[in-house]
Protein backbone atom coordinates (compact mmCIF):
# COMPACT_ATOMS: atom_id res chain seq x y z
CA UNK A 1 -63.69 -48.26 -170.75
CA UNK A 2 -64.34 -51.81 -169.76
CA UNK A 3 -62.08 -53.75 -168.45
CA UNK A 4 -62.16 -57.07 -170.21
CA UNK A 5 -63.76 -59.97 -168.90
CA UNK A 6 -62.00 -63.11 -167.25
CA UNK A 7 -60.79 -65.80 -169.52
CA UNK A 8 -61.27 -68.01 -166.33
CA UNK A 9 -64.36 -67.58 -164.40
CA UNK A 10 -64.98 -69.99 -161.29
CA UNK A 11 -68.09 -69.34 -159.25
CA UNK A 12 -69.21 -71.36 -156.21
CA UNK A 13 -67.69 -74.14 -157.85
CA UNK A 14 -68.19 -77.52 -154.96
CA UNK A 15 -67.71 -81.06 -155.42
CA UNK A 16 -67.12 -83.89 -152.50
CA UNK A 17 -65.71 -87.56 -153.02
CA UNK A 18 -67.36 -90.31 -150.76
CA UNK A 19 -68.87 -87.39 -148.82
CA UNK A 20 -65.57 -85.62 -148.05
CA UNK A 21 -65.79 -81.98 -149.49
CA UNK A 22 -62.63 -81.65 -152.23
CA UNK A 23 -63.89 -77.98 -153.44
CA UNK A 24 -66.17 -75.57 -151.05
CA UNK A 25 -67.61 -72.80 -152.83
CA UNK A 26 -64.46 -71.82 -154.91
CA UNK A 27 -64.77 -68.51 -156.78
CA UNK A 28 -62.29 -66.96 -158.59
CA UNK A 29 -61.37 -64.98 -162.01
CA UNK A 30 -58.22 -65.24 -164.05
CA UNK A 31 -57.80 -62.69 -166.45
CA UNK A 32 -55.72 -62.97 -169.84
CA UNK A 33 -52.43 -63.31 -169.90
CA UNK A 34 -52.09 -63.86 -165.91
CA UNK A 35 -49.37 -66.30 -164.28
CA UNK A 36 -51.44 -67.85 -161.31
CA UNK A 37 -49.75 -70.07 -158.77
CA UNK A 38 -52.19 -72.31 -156.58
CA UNK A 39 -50.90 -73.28 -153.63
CA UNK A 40 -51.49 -75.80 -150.58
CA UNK A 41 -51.03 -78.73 -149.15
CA UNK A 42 -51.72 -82.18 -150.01
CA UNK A 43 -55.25 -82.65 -150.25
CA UNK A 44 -55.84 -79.23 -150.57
CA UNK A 45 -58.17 -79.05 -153.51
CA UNK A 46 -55.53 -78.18 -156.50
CA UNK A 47 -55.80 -81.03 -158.61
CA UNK A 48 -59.37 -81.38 -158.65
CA UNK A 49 -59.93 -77.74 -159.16
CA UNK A 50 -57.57 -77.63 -162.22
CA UNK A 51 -59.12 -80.86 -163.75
CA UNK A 52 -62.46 -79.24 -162.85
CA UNK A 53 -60.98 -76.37 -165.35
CA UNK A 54 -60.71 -78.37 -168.36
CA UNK A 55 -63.24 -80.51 -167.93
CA UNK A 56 -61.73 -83.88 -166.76
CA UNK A 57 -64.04 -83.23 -164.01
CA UNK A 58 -67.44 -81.94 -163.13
CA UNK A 59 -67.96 -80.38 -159.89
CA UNK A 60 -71.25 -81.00 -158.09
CA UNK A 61 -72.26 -77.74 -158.49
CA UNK A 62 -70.94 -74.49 -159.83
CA UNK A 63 -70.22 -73.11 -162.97
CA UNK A 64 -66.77 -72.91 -165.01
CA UNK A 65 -66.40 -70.75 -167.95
CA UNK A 66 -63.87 -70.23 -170.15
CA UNK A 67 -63.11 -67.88 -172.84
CA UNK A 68 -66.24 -66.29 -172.04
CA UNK A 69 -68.65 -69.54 -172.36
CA UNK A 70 -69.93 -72.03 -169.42
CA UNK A 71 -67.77 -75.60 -169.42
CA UNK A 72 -69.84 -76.71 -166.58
CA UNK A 73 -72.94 -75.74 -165.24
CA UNK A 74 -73.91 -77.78 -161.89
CA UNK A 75 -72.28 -80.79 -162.80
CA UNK A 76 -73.14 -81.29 -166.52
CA UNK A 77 -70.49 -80.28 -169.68
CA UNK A 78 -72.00 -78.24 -171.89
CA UNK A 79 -72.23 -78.46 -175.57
CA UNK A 80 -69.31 -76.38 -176.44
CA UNK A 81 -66.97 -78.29 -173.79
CA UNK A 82 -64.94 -80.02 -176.22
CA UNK A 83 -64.38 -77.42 -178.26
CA UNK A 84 -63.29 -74.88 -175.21
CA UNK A 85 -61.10 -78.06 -173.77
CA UNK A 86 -58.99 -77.62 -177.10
CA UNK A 87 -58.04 -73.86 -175.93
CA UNK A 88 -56.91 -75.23 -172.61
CA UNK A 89 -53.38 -77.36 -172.36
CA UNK A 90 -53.19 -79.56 -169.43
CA UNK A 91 -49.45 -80.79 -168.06
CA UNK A 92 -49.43 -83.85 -165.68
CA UNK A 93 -46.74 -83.94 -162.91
CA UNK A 94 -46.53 -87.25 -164.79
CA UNK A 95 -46.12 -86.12 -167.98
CA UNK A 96 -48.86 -88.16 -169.83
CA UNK A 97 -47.58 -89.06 -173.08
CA UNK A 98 -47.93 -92.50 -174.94
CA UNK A 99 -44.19 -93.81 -174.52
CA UNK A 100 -43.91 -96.33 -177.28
CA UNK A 101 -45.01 -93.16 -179.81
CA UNK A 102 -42.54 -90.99 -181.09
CA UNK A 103 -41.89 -87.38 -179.67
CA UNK A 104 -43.22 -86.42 -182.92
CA UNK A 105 -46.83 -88.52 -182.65
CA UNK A 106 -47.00 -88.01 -178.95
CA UNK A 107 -47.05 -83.91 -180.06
CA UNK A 108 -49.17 -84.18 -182.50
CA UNK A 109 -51.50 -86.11 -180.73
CA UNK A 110 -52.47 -82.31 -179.12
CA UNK A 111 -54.22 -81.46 -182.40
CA UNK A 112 -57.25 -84.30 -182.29
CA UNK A 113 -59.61 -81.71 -181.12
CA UNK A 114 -59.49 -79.57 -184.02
CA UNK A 115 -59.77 -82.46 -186.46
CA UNK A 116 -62.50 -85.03 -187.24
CA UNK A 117 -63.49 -87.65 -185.43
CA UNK A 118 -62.13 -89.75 -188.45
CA UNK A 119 -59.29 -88.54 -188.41
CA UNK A 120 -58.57 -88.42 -185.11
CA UNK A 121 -59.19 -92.26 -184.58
CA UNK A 122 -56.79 -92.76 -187.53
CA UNK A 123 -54.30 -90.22 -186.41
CA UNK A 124 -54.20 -89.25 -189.80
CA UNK A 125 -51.70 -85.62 -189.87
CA UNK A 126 -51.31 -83.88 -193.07
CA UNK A 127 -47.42 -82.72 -193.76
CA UNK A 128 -48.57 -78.89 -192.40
CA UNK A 129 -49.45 -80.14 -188.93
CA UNK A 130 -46.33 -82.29 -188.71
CA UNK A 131 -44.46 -79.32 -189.68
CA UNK A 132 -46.25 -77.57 -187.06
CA UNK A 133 -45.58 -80.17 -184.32
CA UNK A 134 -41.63 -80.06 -185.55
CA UNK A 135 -42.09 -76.21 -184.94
CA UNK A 136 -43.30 -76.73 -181.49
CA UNK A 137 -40.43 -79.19 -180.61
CA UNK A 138 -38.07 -76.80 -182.00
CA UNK A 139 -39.68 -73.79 -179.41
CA UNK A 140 -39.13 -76.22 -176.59
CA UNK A 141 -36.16 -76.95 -177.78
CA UNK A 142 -35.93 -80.66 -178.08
CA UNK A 143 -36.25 -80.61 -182.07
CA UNK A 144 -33.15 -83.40 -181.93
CA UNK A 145 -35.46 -85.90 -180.43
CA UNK A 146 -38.48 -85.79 -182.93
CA UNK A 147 -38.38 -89.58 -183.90
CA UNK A 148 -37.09 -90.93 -180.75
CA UNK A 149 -39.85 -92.63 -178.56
CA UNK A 150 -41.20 -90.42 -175.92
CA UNK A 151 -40.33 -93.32 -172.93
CA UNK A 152 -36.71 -92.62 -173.62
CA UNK A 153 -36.39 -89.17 -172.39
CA UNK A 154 -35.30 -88.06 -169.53
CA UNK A 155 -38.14 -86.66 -166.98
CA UNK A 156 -37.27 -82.86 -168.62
CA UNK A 157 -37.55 -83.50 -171.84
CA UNK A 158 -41.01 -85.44 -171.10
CA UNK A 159 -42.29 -82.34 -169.80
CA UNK A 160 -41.01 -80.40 -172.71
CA UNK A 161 -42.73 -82.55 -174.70
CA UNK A 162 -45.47 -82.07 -172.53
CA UNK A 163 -45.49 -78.45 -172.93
CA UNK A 164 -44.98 -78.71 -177.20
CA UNK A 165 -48.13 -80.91 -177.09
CA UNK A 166 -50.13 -77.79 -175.53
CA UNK A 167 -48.44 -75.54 -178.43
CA UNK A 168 -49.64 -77.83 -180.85
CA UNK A 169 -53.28 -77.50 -179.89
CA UNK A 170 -52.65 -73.56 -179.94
CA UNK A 171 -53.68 -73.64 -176.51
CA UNK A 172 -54.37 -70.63 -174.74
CA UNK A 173 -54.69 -71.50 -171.26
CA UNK A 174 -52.28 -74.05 -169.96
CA UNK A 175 -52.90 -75.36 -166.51
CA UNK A 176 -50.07 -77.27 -165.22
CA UNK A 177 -50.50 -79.40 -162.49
CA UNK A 178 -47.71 -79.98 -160.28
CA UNK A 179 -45.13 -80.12 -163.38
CA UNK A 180 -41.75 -80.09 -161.78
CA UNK A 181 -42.90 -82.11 -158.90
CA UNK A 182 -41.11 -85.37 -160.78
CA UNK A 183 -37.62 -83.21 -161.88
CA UNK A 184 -34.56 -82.97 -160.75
CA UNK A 185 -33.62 -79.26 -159.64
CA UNK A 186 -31.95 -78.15 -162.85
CA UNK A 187 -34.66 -79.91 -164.88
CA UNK A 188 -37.59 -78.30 -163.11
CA UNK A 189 -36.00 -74.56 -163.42
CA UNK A 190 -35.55 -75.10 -167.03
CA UNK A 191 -39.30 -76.50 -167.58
CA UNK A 192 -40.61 -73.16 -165.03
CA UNK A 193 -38.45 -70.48 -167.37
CA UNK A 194 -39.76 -72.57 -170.27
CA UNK A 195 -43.46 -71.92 -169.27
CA UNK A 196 -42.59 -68.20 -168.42
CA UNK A 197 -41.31 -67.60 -171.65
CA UNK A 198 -44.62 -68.80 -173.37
CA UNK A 199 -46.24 -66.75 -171.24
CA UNK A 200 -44.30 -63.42 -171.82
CA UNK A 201 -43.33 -64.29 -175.53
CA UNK A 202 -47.04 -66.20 -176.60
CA UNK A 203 -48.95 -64.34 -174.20
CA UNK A 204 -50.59 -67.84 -172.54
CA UNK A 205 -52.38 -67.60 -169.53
CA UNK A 206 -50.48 -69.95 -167.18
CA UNK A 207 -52.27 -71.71 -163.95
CA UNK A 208 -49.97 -73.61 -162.04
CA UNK A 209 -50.62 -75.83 -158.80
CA UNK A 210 -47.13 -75.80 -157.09
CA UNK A 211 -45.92 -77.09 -153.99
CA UNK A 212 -42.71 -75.06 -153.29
CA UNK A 213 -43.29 -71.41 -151.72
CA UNK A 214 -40.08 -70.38 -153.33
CA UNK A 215 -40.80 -71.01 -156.24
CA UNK A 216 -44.41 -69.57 -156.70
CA UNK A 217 -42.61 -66.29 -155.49
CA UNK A 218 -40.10 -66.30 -158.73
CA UNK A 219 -42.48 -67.51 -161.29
CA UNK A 220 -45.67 -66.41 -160.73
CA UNK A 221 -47.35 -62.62 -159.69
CA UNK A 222 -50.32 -63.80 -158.11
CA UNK A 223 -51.12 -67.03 -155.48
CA UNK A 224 -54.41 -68.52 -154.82
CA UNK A 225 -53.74 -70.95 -151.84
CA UNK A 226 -56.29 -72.96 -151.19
CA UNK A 227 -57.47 -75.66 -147.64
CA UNK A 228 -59.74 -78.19 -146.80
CA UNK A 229 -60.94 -77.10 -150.42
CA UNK A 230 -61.72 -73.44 -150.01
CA UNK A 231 -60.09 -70.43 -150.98
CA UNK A 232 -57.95 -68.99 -148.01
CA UNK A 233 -55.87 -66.50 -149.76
CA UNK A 234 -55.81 -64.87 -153.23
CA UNK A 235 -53.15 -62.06 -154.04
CA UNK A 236 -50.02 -61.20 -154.78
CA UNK A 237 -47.75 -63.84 -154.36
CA UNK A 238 -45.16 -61.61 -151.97
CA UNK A 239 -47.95 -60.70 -149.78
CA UNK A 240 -47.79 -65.16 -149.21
CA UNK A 241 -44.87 -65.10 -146.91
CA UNK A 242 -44.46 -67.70 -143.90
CA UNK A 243 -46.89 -65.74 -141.05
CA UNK A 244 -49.43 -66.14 -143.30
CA UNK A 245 -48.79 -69.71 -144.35
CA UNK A 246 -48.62 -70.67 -140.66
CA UNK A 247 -52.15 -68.77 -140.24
CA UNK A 248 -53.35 -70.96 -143.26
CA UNK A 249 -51.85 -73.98 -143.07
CA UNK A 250 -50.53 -74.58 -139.14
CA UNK A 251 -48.30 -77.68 -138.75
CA UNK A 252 -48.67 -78.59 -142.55
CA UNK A 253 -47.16 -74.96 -143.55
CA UNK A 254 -43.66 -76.49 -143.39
CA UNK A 255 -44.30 -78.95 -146.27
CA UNK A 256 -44.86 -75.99 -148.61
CA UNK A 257 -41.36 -74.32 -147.59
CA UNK A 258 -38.64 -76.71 -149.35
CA UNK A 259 -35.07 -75.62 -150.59
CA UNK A 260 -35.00 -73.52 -153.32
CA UNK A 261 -33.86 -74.49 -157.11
CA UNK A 262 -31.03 -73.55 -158.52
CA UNK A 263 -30.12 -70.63 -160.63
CA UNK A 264 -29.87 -70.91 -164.59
């Protein structure tokens, strides 16, 4: 039988800033369901591969396909790219919500790319989507704080909100880009056993950039770690340990190795 095919597919994916290579060549597959930790230090290419994932960038060359059809194709979107983007949640170290909106709007606000352009500059919900968005609070488990305004929260429940927002689109993919980076300890283990449940429970493909070692070994099975731009490692994530960061990374390797996070 076949086995099925990637519902990430990166091939020879480059792009350079001001003439400084950010991406060399990446290739890479994810396949369904996966829990993918990308790893390395700063500068190391994470961020702009991820935004390169969903679209928020386009590589200089290289193709990105998702769900089985081409985002990118040497640096142009294609014609299905908006409607791929709304299968892929994106969560911002950040958080990137709208803080004078409610929790409520800044959730629904993950639904505009199934609904009209009309609508969407309106942000015109019927009563079935807000139910919807109050369902996806309720998963995350900040239901309580529906009508409060988002810039209220603390940093966790931000990122829960985060998180609902990607629900609400009925994303499959979420890539997550450094999202406990801006938590406190307790905060950031509740937001990583959030994600794992959505991917065990919902079945979502999780890809993760993620700057303590420690924690890509709990959460996720496999680690891409990436330098200079280029892919330097790609396996499973106990097979990471510190010989081979030190072979990867030299002097850096220590910024990857932090204390761990607390227990729940």
């Amino acid at each position: 039988m076949n086995a099925a095919p990637p519902i990430i597919n990166v091939s020879r994916l480059s792009q350079s800033f001001q003439g400084q290579p950010a991406l060399q060549e990446v290739s890479l597959q994810v396949q369904d369901g996966e829990r993918v930790a990308l790893v390395g230090a700063s500068g190391a290419g994470k961020s702009t591969l991820l935004r390169n994932l969903n679209g928020l960038q386009v590589a200089d060359q290289g193709v990105v396909e998702i769900l089985g059809c081409p985002l990118q194709i040497d640096g142009k979107l294609q014609a299905q790219a908006r409607r791929r983007r709304g299968r892929i949640g994106f969560i911002f170290q950040q958080f990137n919500l709208v803080n004078r909106l409610t929790v409520l709007e800044n959730v629904l606000v993950g639904n505009l790319a199934q609904v009209s352009w009309g609508r969407s500059l309106v942000q015109s919900f019927s009563q079935a989507e807000k139910l919807q968005a109050l369902a996806a609070l309720e998963r995350v488990g900040i239901l309580e704080q529906a009508h409060k305004r988002a810039g209220v929260l603390s940093g966790g429940q931000q990122q829960r909100v985060a998180i609902a927002r990607c629900l609400m689109q009925g994303a499959q993919i979420i890539l997550a880009d450094e999202p406990i980076a801006s938590l406190d300890p307790a905060s950031a283990c509740q937001v990583m056993e959030l994600l794992m449940g959505l991917n065990q429970d919902e079945g979502i493909t999780l890809m993760m950039s993620l700057h303590q070692v420690q924690v890509v070994r709990r959460y996720c099975d496999r680690a891409i770690a990436l330098s200079a731009g280029m892919v330097q490692f790609d396996g499973p994530t106990a097979a990471l340990d510190l010989p081979m960061l030190g072979e990867i990374y030299g002097a850096a390797a220590p910024e990857l190795v932090l204390r761990d996070m607390p227990r729940t």
